[in-house]
N, C-alpha and C. Protein backbone atom coordinates (compact mmCIF):
# COMPACT_ATOMS: atom_id res chain seq x y z
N UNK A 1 84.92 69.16 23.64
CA UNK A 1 85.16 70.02 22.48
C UNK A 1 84.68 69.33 21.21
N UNK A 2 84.29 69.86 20.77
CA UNK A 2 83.68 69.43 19.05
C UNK A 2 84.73 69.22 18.31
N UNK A 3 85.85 69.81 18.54
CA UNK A 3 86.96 69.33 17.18
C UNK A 3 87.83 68.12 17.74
N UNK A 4 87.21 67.18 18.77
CA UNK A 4 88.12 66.42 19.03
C UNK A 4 87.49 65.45 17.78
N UNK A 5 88.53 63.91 17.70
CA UNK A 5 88.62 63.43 16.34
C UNK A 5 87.25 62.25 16.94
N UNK A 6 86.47 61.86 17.96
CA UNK A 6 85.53 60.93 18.73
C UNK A 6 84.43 62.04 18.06
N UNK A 7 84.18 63.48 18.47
CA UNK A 7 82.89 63.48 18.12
C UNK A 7 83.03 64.30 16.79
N UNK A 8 83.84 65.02 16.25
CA UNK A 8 83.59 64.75 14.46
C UNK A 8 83.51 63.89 14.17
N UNK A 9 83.91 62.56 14.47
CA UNK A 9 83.41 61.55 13.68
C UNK A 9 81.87 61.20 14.10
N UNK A 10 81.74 61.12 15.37
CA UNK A 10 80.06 61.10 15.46
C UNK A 10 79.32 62.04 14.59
N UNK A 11 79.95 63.22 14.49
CA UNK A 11 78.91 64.32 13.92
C UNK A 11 78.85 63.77 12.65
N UNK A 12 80.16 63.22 11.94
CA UNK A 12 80.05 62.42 10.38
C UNK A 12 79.40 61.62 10.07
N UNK A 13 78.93 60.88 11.16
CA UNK A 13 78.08 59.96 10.56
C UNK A 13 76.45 59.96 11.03
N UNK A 14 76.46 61.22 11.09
CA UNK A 14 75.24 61.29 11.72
C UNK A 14 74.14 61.90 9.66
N UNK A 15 73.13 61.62 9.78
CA UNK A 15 72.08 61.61 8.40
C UNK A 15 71.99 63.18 8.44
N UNK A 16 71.38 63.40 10.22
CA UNK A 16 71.12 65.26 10.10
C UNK A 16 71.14 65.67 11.47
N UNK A 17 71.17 66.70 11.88
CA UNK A 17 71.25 67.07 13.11
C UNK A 17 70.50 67.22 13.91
N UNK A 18 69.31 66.83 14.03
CA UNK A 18 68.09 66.87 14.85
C UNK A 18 67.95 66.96 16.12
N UNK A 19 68.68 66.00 16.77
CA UNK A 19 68.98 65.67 18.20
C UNK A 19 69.97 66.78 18.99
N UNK A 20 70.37 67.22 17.99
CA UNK A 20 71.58 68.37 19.13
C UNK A 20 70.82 69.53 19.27
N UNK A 21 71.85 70.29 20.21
CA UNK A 21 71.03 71.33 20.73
C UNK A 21 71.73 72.71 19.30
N UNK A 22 70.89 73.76 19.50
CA UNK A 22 70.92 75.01 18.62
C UNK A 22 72.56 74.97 18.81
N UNK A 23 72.98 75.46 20.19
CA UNK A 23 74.94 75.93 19.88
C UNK A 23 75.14 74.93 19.45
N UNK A 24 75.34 73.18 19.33
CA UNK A 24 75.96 72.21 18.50
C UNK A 24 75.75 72.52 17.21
N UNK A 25 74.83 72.39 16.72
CA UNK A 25 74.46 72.60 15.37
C UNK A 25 74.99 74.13 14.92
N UNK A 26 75.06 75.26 15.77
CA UNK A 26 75.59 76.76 15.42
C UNK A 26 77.37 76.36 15.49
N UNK A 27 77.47 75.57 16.24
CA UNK A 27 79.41 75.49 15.70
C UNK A 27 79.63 74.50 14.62
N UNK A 28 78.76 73.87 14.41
CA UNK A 28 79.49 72.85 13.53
C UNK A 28 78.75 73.60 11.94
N UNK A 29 77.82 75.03 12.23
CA UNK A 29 77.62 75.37 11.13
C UNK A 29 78.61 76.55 10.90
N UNK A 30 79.47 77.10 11.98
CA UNK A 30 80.21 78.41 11.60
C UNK A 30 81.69 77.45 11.28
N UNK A 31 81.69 76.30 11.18
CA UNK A 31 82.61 75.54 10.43
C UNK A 31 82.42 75.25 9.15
N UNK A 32 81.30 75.87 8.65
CA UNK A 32 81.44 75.60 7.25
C UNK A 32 80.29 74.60 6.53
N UNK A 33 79.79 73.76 7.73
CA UNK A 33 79.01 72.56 7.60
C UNK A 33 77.75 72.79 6.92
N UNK A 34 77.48 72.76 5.69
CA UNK A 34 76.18 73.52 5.56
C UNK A 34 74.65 72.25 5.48
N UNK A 35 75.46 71.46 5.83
CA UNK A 35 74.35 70.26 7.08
C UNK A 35 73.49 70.86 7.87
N UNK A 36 74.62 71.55 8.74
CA UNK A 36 74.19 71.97 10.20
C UNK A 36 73.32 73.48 9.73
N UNK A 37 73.96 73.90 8.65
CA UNK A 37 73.25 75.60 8.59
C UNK A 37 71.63 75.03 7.96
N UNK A 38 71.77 74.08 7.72
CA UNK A 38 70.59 73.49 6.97
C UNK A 38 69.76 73.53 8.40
N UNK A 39 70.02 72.62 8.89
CA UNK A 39 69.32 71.91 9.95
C UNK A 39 68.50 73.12 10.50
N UNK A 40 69.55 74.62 10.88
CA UNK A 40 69.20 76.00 11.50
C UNK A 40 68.11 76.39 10.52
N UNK A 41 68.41 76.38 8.92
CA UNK A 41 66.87 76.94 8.72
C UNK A 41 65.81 76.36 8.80
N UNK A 42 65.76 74.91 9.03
CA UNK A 42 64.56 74.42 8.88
C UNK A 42 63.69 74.57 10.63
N UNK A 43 64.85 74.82 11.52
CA UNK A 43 64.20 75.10 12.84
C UNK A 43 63.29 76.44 13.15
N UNK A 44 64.01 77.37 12.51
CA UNK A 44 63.43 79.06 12.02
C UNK A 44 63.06 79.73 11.00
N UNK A 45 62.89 78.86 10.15
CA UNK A 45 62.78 79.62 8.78
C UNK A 45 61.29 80.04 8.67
N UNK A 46 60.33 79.19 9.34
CA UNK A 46 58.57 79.67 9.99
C UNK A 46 58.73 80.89 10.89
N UNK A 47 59.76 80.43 11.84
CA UNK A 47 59.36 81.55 13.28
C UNK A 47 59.92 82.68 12.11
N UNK A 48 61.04 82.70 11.21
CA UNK A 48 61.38 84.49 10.75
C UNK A 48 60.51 85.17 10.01
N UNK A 49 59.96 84.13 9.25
CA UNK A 49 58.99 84.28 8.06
C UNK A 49 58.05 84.72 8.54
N UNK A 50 57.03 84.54 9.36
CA UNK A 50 55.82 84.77 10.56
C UNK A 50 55.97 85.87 11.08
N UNK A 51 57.54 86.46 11.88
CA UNK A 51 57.84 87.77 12.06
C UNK A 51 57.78 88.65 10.51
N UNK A 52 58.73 88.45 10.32
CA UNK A 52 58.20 89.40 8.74
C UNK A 52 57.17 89.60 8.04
N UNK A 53 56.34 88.83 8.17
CA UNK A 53 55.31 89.17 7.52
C UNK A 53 54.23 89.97 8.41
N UNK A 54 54.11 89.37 9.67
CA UNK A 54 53.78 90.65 10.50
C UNK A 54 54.08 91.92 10.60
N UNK A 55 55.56 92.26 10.03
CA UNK A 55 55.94 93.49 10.32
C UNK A 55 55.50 94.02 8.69
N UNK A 56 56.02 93.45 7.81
CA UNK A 56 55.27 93.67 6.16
C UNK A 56 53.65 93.53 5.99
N UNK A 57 53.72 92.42 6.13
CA UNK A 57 52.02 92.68 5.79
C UNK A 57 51.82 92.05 4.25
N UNK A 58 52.71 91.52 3.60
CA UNK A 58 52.51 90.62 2.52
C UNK A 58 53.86 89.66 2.28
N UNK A 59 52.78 88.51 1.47
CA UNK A 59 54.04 87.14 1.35
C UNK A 59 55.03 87.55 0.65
N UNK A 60 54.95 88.53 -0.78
CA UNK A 60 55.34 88.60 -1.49
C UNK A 60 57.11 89.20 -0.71
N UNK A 61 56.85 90.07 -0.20
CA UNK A 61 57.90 90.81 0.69
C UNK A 61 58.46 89.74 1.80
N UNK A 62 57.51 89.40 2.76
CA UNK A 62 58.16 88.29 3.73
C UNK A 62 58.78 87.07 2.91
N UNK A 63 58.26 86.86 1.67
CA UNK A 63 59.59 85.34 1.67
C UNK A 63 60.82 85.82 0.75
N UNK A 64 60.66 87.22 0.13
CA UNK A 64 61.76 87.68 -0.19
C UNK A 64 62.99 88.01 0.98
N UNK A 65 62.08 88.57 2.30
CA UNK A 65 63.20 89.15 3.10
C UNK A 65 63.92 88.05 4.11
N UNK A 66 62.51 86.70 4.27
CA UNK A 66 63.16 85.68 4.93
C UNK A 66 64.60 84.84 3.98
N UNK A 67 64.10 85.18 2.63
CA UNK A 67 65.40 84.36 2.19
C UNK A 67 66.47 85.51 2.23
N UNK A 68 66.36 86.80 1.99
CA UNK A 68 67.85 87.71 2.33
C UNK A 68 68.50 87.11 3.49
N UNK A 69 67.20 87.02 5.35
CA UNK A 69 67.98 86.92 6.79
C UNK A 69 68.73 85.64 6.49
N UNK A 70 68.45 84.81 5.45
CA UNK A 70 68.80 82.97 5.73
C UNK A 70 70.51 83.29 4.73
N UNK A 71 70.34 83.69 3.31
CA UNK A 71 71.50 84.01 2.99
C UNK A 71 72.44 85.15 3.60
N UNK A 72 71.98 86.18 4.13
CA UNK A 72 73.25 87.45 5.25
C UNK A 72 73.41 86.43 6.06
N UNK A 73 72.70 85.14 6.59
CA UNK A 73 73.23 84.49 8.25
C UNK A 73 74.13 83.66 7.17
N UNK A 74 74.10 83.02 6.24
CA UNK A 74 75.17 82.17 5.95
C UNK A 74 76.13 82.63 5.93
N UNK A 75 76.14 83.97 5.24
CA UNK A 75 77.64 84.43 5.13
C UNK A 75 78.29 85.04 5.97
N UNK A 76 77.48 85.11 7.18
CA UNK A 76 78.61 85.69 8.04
C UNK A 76 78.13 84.82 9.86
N UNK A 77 78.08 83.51 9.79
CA UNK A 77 77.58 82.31 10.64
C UNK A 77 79.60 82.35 10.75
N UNK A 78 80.12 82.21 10.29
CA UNK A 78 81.27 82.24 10.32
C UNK A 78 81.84 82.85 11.57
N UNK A 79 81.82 84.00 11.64
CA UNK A 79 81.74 85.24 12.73
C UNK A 79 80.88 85.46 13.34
N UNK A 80 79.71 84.52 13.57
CA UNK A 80 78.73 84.24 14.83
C UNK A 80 79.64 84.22 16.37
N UNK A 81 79.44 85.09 16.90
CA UNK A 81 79.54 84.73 18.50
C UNK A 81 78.65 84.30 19.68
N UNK A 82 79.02 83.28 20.04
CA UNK A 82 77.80 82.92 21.11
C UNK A 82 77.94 84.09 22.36
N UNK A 83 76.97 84.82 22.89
CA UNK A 83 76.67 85.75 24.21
C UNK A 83 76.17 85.28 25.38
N UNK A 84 75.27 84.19 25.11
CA UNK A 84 74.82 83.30 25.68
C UNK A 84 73.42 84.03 25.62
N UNK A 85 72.81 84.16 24.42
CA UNK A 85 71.69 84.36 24.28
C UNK A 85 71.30 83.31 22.66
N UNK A 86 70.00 82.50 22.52
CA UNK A 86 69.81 81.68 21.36
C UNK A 86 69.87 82.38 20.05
N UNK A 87 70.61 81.75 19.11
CA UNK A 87 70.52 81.71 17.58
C UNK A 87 69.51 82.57 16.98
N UNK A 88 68.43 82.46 17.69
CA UNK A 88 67.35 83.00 17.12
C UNK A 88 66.89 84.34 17.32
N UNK A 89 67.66 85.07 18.65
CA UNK A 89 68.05 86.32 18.85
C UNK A 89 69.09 86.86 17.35
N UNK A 90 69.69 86.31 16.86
CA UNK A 90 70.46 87.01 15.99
C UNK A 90 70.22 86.83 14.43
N UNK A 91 69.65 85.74 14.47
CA UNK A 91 68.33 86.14 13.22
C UNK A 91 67.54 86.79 13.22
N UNK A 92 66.56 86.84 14.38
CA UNK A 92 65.63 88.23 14.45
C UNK A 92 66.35 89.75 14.11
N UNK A 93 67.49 89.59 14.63
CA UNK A 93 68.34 90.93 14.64
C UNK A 93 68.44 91.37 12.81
N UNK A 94 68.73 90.03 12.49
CA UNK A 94 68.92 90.46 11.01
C UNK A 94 67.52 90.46 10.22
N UNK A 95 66.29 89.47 10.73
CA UNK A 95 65.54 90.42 10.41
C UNK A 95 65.12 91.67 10.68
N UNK A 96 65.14 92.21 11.90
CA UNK A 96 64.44 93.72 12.22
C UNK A 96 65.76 94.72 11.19
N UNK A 97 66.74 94.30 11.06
CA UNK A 97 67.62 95.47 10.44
C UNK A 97 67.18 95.14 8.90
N UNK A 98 66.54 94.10 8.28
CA UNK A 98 65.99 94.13 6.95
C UNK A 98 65.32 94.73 6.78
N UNK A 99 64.02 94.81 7.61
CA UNK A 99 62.52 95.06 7.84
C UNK A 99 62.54 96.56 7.86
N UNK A 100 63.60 97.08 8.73
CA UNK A 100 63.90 98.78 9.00
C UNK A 100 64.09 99.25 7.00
N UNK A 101 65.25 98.29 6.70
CA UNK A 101 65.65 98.88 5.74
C UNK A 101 64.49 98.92 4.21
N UNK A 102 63.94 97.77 4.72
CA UNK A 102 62.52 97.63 3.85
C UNK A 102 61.17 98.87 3.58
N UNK A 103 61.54 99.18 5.28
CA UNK A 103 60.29 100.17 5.47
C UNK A 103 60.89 101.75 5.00
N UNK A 104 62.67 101.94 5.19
CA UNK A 104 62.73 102.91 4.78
C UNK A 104 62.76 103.42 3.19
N UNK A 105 63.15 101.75 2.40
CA UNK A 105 62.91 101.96 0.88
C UNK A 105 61.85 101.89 0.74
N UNK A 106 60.57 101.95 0.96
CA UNK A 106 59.07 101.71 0.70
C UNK A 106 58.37 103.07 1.10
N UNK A 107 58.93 103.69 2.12
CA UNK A 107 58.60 104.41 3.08
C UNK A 107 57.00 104.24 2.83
N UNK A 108 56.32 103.54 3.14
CA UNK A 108 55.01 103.03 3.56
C UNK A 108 55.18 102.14 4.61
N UNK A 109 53.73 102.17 5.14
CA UNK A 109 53.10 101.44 6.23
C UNK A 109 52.09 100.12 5.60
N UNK A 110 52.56 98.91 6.28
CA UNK A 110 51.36 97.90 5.24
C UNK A 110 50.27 97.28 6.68
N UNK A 111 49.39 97.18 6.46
CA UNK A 111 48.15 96.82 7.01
C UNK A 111 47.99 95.32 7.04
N UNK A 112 48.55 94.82 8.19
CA UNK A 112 48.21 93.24 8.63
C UNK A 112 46.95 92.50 8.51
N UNK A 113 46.71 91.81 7.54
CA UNK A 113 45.10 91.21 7.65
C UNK A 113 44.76 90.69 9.07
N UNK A 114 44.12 91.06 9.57
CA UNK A 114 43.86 90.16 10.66
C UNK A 114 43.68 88.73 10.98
N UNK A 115 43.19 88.03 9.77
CA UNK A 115 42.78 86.77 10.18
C UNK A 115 44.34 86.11 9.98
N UNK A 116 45.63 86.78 9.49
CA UNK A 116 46.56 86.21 9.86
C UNK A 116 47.14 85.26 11.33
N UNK A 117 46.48 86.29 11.94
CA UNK A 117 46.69 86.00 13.48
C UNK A 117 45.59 85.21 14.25
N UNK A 118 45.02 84.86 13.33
CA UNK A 118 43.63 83.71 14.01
C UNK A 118 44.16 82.77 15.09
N UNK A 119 45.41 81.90 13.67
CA UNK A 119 45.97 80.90 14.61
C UNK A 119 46.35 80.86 16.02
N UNK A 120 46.75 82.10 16.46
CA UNK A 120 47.51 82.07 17.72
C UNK A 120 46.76 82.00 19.10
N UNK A 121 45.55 82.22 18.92
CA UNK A 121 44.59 82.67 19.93
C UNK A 121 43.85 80.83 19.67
N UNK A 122 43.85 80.45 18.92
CA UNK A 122 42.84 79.18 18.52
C UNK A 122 42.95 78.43 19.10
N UNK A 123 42.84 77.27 20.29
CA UNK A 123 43.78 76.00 21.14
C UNK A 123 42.88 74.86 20.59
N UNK A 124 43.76 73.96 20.46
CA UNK A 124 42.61 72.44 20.22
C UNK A 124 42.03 72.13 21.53
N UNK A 125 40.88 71.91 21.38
CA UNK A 125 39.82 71.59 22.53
C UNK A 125 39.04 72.56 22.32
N UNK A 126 39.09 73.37 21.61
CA UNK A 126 38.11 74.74 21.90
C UNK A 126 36.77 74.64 21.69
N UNK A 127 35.36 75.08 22.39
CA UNK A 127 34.38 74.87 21.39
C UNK A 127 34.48 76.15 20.34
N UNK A 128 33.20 75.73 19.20
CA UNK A 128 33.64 76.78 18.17
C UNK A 128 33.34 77.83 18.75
N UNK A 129 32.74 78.46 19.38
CA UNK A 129 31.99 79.60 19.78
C UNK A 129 32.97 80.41 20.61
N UNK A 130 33.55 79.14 21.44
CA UNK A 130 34.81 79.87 22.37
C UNK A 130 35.78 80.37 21.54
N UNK A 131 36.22 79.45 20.59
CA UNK A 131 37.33 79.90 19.35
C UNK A 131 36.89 81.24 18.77
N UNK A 132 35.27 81.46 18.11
CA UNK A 132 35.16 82.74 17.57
C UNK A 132 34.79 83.99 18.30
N UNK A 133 34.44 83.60 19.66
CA UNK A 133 35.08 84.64 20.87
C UNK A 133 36.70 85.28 20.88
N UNK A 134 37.03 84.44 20.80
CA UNK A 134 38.81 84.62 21.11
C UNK A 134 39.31 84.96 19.71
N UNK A 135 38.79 84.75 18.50
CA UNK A 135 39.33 85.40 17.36
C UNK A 135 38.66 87.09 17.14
N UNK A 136 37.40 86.78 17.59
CA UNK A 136 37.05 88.67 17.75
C UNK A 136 37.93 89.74 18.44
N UNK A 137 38.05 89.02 19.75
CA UNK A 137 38.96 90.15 20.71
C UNK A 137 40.41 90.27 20.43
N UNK A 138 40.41 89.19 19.38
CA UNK A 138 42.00 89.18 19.22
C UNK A 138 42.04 90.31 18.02
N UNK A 139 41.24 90.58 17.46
CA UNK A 139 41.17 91.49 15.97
C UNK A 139 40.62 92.69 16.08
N UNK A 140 40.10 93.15 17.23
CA UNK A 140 39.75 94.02 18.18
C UNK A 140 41.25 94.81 18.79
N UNK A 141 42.33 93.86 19.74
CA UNK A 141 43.02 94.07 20.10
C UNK A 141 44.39 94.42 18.85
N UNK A 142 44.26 93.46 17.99
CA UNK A 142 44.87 94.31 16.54
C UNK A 142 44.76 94.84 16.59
N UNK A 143 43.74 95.79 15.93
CA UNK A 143 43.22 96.81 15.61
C UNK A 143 43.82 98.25 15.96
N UNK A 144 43.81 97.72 17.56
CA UNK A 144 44.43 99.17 18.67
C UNK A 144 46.17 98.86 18.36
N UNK A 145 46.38 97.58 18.47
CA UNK A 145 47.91 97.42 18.52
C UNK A 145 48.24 98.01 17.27
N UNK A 146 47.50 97.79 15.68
CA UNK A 146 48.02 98.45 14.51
C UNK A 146 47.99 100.19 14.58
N UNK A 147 47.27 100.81 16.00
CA UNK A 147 47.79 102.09 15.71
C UNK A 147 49.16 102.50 16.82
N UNK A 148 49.57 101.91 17.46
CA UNK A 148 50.83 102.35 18.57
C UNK A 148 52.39 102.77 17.27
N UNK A 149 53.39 103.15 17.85
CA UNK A 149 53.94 103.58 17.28
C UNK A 149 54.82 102.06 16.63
N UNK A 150 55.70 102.30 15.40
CA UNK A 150 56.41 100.68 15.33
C UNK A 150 57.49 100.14 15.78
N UNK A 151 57.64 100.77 16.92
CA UNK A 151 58.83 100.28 17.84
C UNK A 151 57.81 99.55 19.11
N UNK A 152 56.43 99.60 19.51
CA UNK A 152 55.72 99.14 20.28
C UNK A 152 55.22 98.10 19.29
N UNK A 153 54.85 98.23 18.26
CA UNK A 153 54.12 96.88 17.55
C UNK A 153 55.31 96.09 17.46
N UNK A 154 56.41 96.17 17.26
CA UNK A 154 57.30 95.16 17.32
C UNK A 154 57.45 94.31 18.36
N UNK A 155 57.69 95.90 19.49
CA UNK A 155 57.67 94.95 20.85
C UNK A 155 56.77 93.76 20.85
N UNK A 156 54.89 94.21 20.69
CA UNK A 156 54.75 93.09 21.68
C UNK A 156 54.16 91.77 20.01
N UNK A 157 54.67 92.49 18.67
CA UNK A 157 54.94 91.07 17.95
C UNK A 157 55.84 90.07 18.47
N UNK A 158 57.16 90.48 19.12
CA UNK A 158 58.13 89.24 19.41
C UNK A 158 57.80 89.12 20.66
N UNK A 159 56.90 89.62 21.63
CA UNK A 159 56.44 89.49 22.94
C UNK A 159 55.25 88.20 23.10
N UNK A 160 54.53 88.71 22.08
CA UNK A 160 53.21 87.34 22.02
C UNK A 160 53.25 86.67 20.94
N UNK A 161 53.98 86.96 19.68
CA UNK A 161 53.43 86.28 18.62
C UNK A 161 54.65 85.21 18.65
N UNK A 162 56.29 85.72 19.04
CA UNK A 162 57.30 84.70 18.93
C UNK A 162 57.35 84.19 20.35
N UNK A 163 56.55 84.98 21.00
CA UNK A 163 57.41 84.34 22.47
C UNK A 163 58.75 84.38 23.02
N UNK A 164 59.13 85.44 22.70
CA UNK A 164 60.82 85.29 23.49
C UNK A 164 60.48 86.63 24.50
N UNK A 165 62.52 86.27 25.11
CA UNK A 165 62.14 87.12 26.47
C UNK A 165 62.63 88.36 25.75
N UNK A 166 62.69 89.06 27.22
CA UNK A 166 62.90 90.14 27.21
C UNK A 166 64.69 90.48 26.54
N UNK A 167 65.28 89.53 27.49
CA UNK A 167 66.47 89.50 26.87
C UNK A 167 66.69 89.43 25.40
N UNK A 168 66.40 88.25 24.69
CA UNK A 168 65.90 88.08 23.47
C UNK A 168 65.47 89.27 23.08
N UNK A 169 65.04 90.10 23.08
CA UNK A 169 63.97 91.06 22.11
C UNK A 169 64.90 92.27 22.16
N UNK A 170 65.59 92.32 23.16
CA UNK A 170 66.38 93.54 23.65
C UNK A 170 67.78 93.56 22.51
N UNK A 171 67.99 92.22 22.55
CA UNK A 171 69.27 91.83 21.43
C UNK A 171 68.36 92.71 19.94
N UNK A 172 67.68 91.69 19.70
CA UNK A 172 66.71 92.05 18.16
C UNK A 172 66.54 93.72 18.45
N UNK A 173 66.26 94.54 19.22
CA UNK A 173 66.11 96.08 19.27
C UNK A 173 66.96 96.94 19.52
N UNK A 174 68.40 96.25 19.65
CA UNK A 174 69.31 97.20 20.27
C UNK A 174 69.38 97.86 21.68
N UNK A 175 68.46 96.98 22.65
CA UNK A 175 68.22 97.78 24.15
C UNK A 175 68.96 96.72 25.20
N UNK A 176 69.31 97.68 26.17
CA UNK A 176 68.89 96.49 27.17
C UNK A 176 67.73 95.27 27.77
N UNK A 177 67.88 94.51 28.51
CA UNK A 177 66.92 93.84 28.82
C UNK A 177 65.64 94.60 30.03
N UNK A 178 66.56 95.48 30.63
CA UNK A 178 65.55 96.47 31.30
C UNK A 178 64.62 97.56 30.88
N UNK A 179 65.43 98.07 29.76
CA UNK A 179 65.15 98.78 28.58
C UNK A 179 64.13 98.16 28.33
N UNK A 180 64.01 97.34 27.37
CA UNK A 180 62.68 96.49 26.68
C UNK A 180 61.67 96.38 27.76
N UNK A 181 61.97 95.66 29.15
CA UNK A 181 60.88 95.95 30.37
C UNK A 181 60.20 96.94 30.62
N UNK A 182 60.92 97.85 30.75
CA UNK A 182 60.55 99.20 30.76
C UNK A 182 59.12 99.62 29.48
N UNK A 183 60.02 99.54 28.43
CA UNK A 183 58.82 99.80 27.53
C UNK A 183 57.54 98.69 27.33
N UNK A 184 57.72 98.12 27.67
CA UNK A 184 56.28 96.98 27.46
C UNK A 184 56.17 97.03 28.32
N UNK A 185 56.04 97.72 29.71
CA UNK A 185 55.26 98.50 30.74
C UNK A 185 54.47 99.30 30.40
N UNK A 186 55.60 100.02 30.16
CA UNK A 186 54.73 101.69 29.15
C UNK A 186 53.44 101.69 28.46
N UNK A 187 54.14 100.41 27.40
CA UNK A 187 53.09 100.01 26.02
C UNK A 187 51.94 99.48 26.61
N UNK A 188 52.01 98.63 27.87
CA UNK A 188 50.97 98.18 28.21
C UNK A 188 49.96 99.24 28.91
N UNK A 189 50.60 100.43 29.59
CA UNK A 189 49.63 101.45 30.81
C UNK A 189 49.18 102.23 29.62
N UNK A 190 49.63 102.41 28.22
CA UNK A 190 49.00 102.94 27.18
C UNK A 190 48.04 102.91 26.91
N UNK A 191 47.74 100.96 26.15
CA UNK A 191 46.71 100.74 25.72
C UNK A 191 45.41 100.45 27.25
N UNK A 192 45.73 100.75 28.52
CA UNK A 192 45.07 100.38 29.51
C UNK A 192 44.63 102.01 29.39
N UNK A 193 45.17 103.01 29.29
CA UNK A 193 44.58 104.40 29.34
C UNK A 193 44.03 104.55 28.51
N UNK A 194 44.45 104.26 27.17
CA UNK A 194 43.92 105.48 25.54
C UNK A 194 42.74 103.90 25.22
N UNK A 195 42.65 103.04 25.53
CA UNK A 195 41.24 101.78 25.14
C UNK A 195 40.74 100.88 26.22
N UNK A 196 41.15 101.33 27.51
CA UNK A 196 40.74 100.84 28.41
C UNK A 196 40.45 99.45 28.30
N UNK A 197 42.24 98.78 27.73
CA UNK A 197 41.94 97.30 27.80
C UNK A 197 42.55 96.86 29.01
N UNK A 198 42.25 96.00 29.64
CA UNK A 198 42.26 95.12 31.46
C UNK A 198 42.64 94.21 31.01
N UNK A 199 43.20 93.76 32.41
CA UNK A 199 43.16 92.11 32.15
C UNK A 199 44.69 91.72 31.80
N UNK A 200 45.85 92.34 31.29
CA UNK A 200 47.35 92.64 30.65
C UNK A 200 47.99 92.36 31.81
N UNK A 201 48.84 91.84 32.17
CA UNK A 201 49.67 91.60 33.33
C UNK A 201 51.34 91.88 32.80
């Protein structure tokens, strides 16, 4: 247990929390510790920011809405429950319920630059040629993904761009985990019918 008086005192004398895992650092931050809530944004404060701005489409908006998800999680980290799904499922959550509420005060659609997403496709070792192969098809494959509806561009933003599971994404969307399967099936026999892209597993 964390509140025994052996490892609060370890946790006291520790500089920062680096070494522990996400739930250590998530209880000793819904105690108040704002060490530990520290420690949490500096682990996600890229991965939320990166989602938001994908779903916005400018900085100006993504580092406004990443600092709303970082201050709503402080104030209510308190009343965090673990499900046994990661931390980072329930930040996403509070971003997609920003992002909703963003898009419904804007009621516009914003247009992702593409070369945002260069990075992700890029690997070290690459030759250049291979790299500007793999940044074409990737801006290509934008392209089609910026017209699906935005409950599918979300999907497969936290599908390829964050990497989480299904479980994970299902929390952030309000679905089940079969649910979410289900549709990034769908989403995928879509873009395999209406652009005849292959190759999607």
């Amino acid at each position: 247990m964390l509140g025994n008086s052996t490892t609060a005192e370890r946790y006291s004398t520790l500089a920062t929390y680096t070494e522990f895992s996400d739930d250590q650092v998530v209880e000793r931050a819904s105690l108040g510790d704002l060490q530990a809530f520290g420690e949490l944004y500096d682990r996600y404060v890229q991965r939320i920011y990166n989602y938001i701005y994908f779903r916005t489409g400018n900085t100006f908006d993504a580092e406004d809405l990443t600092e709303r998800v970082f201050f709503r999680a402080i104030q209510h980290i308190k009343k965090y429950e673990n499900r046994g799904l990661p931390i980072a499922a329930w930040l996403y959550r509070i971003a997609h319920n920003l992002v909703a509420n963003w898009y419904r005060d804007n009621s516009r659609r914003q247009e992702i630059p593409l070369d945002a997403f260069e990075f992700s496709l890029t690997f070290p070792g690459d030759l250049p040629e291979t790299a500007m192969l793999k940044a074409e098809e990737q801006n290509d494959l934008l392209c089609v993904i910026r017209q699906l509806p935005e409950e599918r561009q979300q999907l497969l933003i936290l599908k390829f761009v964050e990497q989480l599971t299904n479980a994970e994404i299902g929390q952030i969307m309000g679905r089940t985990e079969g649910a979410i399967k289900s549709l990034y099936h769908r989403t995928l026999l879509a873009l395999r019918k209406e652009y005849n892209i292959v190759g999607v597993e």
